[in-house]
N, C-alpha and C. Protein backbone atom coordinates (compact mmCIF):
# COMPACT_ATOMS: atom_id res chain seq x y z
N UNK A 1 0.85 -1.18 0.00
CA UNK A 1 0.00 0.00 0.00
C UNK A 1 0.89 1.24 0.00
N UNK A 2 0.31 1.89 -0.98
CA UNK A 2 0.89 3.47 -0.77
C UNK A 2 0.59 4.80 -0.35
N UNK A 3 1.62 5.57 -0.02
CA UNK A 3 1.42 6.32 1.04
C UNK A 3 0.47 7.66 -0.23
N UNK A 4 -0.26 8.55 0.77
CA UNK A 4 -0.97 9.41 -0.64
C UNK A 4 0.56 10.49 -1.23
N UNK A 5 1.68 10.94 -0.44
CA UNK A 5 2.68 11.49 -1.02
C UNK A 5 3.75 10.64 -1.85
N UNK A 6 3.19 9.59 -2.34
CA UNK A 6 3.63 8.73 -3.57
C UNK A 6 3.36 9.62 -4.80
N UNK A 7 2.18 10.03 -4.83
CA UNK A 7 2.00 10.93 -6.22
C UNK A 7 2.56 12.16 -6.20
N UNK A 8 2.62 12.77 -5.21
CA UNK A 8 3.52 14.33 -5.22
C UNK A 8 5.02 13.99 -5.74
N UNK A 9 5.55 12.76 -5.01
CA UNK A 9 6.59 12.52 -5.41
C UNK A 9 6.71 12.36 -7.04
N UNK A 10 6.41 11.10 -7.46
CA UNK A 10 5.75 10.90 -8.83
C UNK A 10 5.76 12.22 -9.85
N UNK A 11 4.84 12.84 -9.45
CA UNK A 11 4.39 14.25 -10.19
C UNK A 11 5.94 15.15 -10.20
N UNK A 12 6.69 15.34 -8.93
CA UNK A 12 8.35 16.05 -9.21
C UNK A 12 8.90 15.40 -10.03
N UNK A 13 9.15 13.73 -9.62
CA UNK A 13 9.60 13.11 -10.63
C UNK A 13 9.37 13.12 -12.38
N UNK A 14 8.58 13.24 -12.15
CA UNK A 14 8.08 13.53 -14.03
C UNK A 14 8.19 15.23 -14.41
N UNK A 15 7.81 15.81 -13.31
CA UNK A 15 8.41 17.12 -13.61
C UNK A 15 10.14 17.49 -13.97
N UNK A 16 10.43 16.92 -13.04
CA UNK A 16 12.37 17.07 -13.12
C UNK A 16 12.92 16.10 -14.22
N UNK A 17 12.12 15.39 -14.81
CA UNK A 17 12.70 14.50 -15.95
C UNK A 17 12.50 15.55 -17.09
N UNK A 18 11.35 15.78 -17.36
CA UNK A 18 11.21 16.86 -18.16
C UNK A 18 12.05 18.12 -18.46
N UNK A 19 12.08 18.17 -17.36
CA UNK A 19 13.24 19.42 -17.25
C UNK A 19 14.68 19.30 -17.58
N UNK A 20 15.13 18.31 -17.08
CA UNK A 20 16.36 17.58 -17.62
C UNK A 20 16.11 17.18 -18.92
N UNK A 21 15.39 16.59 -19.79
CA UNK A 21 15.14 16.34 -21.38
C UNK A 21 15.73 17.92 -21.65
N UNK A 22 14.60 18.76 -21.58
CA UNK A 22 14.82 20.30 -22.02
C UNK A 22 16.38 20.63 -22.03
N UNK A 23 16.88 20.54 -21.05
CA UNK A 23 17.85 21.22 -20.74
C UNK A 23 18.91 20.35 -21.10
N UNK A 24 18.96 18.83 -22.41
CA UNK A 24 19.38 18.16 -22.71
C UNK A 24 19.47 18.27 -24.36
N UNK A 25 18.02 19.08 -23.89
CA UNK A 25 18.00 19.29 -26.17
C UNK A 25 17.97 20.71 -26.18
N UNK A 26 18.32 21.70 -25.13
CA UNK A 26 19.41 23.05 -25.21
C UNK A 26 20.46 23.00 -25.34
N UNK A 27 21.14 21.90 -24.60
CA UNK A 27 22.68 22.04 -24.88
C UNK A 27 23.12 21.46 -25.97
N UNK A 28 22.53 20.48 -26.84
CA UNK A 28 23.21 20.04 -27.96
C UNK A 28 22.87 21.21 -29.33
N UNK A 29 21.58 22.50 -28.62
CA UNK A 29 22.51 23.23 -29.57
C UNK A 29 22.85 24.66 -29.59
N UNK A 30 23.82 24.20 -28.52
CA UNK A 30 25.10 25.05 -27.81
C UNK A 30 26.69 24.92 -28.64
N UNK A 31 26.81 26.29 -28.38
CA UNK A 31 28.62 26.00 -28.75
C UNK A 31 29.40 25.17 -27.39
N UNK A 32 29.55 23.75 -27.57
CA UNK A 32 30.29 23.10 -26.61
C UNK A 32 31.71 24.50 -26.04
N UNK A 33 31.61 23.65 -24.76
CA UNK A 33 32.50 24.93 -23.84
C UNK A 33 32.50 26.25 -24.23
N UNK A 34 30.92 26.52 -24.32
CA UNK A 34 30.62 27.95 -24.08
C UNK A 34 29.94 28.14 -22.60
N UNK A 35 29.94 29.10 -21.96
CA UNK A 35 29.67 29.71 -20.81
C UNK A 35 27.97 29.05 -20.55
N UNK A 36 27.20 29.14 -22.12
CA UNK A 36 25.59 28.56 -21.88
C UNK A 36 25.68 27.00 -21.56
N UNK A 37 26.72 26.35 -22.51
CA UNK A 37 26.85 24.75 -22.70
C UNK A 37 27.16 24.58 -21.21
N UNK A 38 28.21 25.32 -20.65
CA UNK A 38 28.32 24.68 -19.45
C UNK A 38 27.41 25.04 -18.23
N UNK A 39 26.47 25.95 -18.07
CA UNK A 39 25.44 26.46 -17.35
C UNK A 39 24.35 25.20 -17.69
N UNK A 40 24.27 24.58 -18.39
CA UNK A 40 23.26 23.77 -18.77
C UNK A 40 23.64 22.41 -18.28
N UNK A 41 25.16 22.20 -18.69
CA UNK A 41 25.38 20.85 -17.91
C UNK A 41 25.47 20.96 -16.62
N UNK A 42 26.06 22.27 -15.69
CA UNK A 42 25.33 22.06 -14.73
C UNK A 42 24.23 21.48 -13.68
N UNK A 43 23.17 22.46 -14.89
CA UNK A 43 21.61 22.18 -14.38
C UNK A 43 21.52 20.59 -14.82
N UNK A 44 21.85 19.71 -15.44
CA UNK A 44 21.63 18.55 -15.64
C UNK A 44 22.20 17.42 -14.36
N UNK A 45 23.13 18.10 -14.22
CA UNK A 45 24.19 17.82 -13.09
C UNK A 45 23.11 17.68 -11.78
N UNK A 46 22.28 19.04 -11.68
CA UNK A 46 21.60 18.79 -10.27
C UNK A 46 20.27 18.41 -10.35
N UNK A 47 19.87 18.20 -11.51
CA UNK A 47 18.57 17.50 -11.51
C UNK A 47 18.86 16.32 -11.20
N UNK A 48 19.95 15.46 -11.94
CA UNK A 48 20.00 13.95 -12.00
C UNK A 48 20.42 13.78 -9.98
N UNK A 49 20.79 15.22 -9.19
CA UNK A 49 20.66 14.57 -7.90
C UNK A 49 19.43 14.76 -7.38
N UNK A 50 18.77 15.63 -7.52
CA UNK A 50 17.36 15.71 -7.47
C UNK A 50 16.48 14.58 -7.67
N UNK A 51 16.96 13.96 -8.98
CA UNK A 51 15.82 12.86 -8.73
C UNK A 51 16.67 11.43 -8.15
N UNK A 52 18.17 11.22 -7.87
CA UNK A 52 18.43 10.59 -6.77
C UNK A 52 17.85 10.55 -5.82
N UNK A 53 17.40 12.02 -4.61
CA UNK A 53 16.73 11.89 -3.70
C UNK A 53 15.27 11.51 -3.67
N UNK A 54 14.78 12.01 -4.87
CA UNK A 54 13.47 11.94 -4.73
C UNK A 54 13.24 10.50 -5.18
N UNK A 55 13.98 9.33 -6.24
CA UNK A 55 14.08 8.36 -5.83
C UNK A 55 14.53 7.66 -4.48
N UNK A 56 15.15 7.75 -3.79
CA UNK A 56 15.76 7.24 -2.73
C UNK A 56 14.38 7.36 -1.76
N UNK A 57 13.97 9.01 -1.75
CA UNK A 57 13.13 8.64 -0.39
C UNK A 57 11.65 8.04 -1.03
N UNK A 58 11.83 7.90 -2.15
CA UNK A 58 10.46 7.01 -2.28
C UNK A 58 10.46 5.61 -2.32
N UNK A 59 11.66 5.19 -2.44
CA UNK A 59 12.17 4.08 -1.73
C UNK A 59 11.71 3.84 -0.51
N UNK A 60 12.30 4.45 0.42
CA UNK A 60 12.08 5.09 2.12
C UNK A 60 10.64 4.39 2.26
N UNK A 61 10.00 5.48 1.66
CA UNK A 61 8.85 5.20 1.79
C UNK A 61 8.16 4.22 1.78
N UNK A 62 8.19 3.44 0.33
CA UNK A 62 7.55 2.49 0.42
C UNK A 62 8.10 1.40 1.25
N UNK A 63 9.74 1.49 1.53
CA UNK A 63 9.84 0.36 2.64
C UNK A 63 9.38 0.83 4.03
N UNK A 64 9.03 1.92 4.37
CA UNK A 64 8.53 2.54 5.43
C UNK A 64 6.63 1.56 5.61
N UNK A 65 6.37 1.38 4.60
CA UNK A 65 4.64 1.17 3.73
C UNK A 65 4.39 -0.16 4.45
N UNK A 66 5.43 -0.74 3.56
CA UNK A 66 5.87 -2.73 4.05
C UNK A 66 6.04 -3.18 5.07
N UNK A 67 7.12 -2.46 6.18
CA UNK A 67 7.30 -2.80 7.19
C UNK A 67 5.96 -2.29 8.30
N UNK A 68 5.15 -1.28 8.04
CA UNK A 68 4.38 -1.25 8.58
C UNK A 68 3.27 -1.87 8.75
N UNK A 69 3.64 -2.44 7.49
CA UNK A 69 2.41 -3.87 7.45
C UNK A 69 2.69 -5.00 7.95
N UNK A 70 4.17 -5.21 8.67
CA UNK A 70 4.32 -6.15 9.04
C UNK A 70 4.71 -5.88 10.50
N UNK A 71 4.38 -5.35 11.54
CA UNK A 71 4.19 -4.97 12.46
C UNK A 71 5.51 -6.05 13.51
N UNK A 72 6.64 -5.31 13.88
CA UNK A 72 7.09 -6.01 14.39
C UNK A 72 6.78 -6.94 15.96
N UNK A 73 5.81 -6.25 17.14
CA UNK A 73 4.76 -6.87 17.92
C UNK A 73 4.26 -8.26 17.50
N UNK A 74 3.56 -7.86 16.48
CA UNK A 74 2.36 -8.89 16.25
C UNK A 74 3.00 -10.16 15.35
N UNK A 75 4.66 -9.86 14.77
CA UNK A 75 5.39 -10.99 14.18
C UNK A 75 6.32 -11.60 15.47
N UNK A 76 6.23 -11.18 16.30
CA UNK A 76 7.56 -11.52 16.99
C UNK A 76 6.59 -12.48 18.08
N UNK A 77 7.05 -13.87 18.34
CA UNK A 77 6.51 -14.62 19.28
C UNK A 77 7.25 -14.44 20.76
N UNK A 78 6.15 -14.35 21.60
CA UNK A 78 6.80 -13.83 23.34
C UNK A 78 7.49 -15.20 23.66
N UNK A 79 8.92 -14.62 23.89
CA UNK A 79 9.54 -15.69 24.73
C UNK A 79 9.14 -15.84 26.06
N UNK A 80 9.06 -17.28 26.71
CA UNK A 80 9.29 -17.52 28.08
C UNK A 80 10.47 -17.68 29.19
């Protein structure tokens, strides 16, 4: 089961891909090692960590989702 900030996430994610495309079919037509070419690889630079995190914690999340379904209490048998 997922959490309802699965889709916000989702929705950045497809937003910041987009953005990175763009800013992927600006620079090819750039004068390589011009001041724009490299302002652009930049920005490509911090999207692709951008959606590291925003992959990672939706990771988080959903193992956050799983384990809550598996309740460590109600799995664990009481020792005597």
């Amino acid at each position: 089961m997922m959490k309802p900030n699965s889709d916000v996430a989702n929705t950045a994610i497809d937003r910041i891909l987009e953005l990175s495309v763009e800013a992927h079919i600006r620079r090819r037509g750039t004068v390589r090692d011009s001041a724009k070419y490299h302002n652009l690889t930049g920005a490509i630079a911090a999207y692709g960590k951008v959606l590291g995190i925003l992959v990672a914690l939706q990771h988080l999340e959903e193992f956050h989702a799983i384990s809550d379904q598996h309740d460590a209490p109600g799995c664990v048998a009481e020792v005597s």
